[in-house]
N, C-alpha and C. Protein backbone atom coordinates (compact mmCIF):
# COMPACT_ATOMS: atom_id res chain seq x y z
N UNK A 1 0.83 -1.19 0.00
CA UNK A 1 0.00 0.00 0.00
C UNK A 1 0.87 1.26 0.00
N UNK A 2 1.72 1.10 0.56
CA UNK A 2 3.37 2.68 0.86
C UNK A 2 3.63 3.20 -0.34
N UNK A 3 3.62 1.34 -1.08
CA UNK A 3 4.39 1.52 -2.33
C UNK A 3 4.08 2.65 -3.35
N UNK A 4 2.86 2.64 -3.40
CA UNK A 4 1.73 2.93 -4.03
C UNK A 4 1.09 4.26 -3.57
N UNK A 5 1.28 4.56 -2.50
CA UNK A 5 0.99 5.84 -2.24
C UNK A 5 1.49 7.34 -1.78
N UNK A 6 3.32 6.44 -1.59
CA UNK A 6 4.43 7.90 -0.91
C UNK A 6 4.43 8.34 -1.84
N UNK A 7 4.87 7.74 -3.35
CA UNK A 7 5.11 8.73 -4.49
C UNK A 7 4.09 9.81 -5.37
N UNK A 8 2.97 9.41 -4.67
CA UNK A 8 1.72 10.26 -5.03
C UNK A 8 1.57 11.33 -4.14
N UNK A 9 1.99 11.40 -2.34
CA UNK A 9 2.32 12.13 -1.48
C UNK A 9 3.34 12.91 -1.24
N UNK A 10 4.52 12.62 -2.01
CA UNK A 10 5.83 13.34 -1.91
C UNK A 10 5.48 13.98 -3.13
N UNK A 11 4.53 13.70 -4.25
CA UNK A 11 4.76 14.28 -5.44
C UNK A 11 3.72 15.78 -5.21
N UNK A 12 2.51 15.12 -4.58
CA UNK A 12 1.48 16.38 -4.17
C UNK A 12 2.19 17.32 -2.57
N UNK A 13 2.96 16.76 -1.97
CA UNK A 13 2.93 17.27 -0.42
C UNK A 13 4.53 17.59 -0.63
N UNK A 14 5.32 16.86 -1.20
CA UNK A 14 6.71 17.24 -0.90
C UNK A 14 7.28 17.02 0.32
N UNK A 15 8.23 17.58 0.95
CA UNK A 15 8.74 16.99 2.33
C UNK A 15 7.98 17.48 2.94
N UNK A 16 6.27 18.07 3.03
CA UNK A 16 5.76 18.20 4.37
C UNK A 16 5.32 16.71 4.13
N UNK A 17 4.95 15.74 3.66
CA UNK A 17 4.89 14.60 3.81
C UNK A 17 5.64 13.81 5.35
N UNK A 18 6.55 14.22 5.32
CA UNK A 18 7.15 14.06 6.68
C UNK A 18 6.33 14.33 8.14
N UNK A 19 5.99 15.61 7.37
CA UNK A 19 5.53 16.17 9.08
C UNK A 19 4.32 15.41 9.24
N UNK A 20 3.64 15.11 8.17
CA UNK A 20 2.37 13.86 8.04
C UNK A 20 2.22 12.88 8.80
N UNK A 21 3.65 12.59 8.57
CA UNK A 21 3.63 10.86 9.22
C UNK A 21 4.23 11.33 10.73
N UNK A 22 4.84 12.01 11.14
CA UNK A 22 5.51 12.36 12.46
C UNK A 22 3.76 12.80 13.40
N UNK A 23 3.24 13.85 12.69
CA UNK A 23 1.68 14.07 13.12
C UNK A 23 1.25 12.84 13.53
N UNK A 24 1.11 11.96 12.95
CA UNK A 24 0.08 10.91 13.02
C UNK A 24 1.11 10.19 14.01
N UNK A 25 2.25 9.89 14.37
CA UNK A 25 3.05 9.23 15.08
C UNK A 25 1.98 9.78 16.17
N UNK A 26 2.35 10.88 16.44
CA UNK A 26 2.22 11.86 17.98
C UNK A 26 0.91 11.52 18.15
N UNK A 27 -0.45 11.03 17.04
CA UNK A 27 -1.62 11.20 17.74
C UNK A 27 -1.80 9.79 18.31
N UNK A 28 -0.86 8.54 17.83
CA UNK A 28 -1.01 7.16 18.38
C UNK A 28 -0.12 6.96 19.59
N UNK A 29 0.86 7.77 19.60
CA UNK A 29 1.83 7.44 21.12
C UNK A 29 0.99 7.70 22.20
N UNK A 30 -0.06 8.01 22.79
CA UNK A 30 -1.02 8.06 23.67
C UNK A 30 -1.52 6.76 23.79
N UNK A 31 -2.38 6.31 22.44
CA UNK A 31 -2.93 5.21 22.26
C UNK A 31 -2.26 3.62 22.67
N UNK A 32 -1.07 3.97 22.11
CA UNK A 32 0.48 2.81 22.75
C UNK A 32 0.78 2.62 24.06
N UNK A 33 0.75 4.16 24.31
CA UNK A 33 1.23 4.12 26.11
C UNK A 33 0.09 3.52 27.03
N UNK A 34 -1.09 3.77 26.46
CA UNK A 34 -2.38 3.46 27.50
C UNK A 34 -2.88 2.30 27.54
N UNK A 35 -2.89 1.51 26.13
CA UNK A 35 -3.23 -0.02 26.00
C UNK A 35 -2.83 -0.74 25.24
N UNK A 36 -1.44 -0.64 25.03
CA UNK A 36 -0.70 -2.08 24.96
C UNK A 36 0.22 -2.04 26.04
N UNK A 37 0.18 -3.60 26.47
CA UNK A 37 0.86 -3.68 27.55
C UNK A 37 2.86 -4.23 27.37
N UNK A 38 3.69 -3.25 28.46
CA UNK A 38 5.06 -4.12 28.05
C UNK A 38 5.26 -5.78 28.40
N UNK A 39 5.65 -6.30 27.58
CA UNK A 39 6.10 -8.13 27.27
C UNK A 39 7.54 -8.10 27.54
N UNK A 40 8.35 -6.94 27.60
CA UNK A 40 10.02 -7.52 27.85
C UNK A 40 9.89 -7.88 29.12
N UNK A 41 10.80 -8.90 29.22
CA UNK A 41 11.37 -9.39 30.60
C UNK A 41 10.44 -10.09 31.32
N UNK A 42 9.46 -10.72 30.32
CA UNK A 42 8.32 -11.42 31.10
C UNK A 42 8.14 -12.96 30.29
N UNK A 43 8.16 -14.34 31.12
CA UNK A 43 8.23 -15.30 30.39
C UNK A 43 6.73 -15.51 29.42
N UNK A 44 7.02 -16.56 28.47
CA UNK A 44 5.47 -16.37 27.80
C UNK A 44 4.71 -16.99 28.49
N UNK A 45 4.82 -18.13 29.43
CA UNK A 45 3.85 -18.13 30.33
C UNK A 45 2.81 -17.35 30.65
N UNK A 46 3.59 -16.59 31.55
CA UNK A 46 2.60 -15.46 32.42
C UNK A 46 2.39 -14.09 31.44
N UNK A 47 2.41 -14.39 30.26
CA UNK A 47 1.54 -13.42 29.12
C UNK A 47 0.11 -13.29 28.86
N UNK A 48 0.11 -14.74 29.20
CA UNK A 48 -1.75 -14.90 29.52
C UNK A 48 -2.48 -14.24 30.51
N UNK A 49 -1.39 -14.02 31.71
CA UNK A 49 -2.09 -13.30 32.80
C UNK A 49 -2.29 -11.76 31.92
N UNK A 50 -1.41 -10.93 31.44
CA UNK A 50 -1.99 -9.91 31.12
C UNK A 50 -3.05 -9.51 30.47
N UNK A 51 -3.42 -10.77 29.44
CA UNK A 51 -4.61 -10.35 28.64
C UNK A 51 -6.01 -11.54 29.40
N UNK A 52 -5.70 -11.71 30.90
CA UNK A 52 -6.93 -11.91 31.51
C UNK A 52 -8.07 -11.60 31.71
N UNK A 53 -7.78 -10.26 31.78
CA UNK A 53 -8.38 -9.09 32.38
C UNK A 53 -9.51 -8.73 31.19
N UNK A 54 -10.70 -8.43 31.37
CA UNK A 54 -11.35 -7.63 30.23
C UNK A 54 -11.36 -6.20 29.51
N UNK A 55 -10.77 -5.66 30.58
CA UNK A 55 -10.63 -3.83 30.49
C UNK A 55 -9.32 -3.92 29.49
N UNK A 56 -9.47 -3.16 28.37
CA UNK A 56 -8.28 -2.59 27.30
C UNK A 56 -7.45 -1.72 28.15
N UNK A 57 -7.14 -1.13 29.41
CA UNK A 57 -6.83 -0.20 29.70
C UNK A 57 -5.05 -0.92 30.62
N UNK A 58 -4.04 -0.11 30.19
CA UNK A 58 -2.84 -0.71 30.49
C UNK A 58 -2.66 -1.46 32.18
N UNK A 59 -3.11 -0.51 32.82
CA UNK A 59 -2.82 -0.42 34.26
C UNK A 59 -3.94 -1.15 35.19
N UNK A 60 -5.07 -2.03 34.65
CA UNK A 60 -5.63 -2.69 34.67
C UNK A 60 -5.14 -3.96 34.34
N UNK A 61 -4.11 -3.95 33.25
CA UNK A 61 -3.85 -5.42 32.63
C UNK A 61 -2.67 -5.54 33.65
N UNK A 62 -1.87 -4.55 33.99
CA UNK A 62 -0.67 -4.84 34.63
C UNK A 62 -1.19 -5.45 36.17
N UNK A 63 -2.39 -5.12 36.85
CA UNK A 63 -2.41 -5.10 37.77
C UNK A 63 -3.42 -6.48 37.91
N UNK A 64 -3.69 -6.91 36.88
CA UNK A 64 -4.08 -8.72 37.03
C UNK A 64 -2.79 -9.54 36.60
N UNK A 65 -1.82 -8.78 35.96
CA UNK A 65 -0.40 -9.81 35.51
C UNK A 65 0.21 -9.43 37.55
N UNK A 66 -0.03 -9.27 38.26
CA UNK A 66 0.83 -8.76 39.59
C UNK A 66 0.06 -9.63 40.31
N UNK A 67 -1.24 -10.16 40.23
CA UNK A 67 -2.20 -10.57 40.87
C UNK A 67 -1.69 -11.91 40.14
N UNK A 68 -1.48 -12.31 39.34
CA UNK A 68 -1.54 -13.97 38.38
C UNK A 68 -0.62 -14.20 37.30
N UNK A 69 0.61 -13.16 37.75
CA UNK A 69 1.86 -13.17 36.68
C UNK A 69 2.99 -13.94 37.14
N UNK A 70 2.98 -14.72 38.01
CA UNK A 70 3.50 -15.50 38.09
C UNK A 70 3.49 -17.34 38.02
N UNK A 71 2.70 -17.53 36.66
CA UNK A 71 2.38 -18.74 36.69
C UNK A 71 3.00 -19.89 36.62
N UNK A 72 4.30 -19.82 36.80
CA UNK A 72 5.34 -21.02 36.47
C UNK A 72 5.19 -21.44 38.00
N UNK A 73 4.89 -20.72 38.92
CA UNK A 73 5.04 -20.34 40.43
C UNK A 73 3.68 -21.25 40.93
N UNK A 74 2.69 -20.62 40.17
CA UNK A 74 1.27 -21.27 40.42
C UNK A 74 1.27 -22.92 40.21
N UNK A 75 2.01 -23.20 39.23
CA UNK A 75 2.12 -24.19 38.31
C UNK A 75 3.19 -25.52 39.12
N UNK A 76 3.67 -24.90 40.13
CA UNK A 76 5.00 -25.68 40.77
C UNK A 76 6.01 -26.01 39.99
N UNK A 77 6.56 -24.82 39.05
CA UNK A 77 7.58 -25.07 38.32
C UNK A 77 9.01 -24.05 38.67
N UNK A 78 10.07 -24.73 38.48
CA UNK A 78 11.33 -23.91 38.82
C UNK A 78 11.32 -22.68 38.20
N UNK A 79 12.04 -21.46 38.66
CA UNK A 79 12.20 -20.40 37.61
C UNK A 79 13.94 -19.79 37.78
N UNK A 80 14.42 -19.77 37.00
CA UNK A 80 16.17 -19.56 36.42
C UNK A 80 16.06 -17.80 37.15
N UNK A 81 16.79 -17.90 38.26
CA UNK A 81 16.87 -16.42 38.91
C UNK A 81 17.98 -15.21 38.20
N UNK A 82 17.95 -14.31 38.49
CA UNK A 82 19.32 -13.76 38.19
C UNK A 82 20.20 -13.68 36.93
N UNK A 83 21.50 -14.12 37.14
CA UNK A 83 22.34 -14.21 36.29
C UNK A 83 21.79 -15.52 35.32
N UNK A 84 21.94 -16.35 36.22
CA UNK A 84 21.45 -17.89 35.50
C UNK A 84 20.44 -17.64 34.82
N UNK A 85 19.06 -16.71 35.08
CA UNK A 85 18.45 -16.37 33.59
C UNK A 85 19.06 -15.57 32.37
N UNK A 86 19.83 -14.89 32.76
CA UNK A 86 20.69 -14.26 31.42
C UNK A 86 21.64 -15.21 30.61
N UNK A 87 22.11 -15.75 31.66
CA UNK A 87 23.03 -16.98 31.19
C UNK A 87 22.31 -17.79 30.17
N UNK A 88 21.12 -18.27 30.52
CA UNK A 88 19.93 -19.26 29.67
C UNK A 88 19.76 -18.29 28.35
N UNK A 89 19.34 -17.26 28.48
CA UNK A 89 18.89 -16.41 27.36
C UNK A 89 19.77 -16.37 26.42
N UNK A 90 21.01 -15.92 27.10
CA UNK A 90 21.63 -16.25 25.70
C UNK A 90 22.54 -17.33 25.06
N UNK A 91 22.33 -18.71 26.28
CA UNK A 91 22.79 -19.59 25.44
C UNK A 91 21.43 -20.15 24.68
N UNK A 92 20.37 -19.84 24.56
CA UNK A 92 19.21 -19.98 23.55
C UNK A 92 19.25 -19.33 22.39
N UNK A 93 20.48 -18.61 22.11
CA UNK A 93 20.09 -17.76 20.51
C UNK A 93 21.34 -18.35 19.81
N UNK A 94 22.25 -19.14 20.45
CA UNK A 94 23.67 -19.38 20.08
C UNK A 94 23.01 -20.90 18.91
């Protein structure tokens, strides 16, 4: 669809085309910050806990992953602390 439509936008708009797409950045970074929730540093396990919850709203989802984000725990399973989880991580990409 890009393909097909920057060169029709740079040809009518020129480099305010830029400020176009930076505009529209700024009106979704609200939308990002409020309801999607952060996944780094969280096993996929307990990913399910975040989208438990019914409310779209971030701080709602975080606060049933705090309540039930620890399911390896629930589950009676070991979890790699510390270093020894970094250690794991990246002997998994080798």
């Amino acid at each position: 669809m890009h393909v097909f439509v920057n060169p029709i936008m740079f040809g009518s708009l020129g480099n305010r085309t830029y400020f176009l797409f930076a505009g529209l950045n700024l009106l979704w970074s609200p939308f990002i910050y409020f309801f999607y929730p952060e996944t780094a540093d969280r096993f996929l396990e307990s990913i399910e806990a975040l989208f438990a919850t019914s409310s779209p709203f971030n701080w709602k989802i975080e606060a049933a992953y705090r309540a039930h984000g620890d399911v390896l725990a629930e589950r009676g399973l070991s979890v790699l602390a510390g270093s020894a989880r970094s250690k794991w991580r990246a002997f998994e990409y080798l």
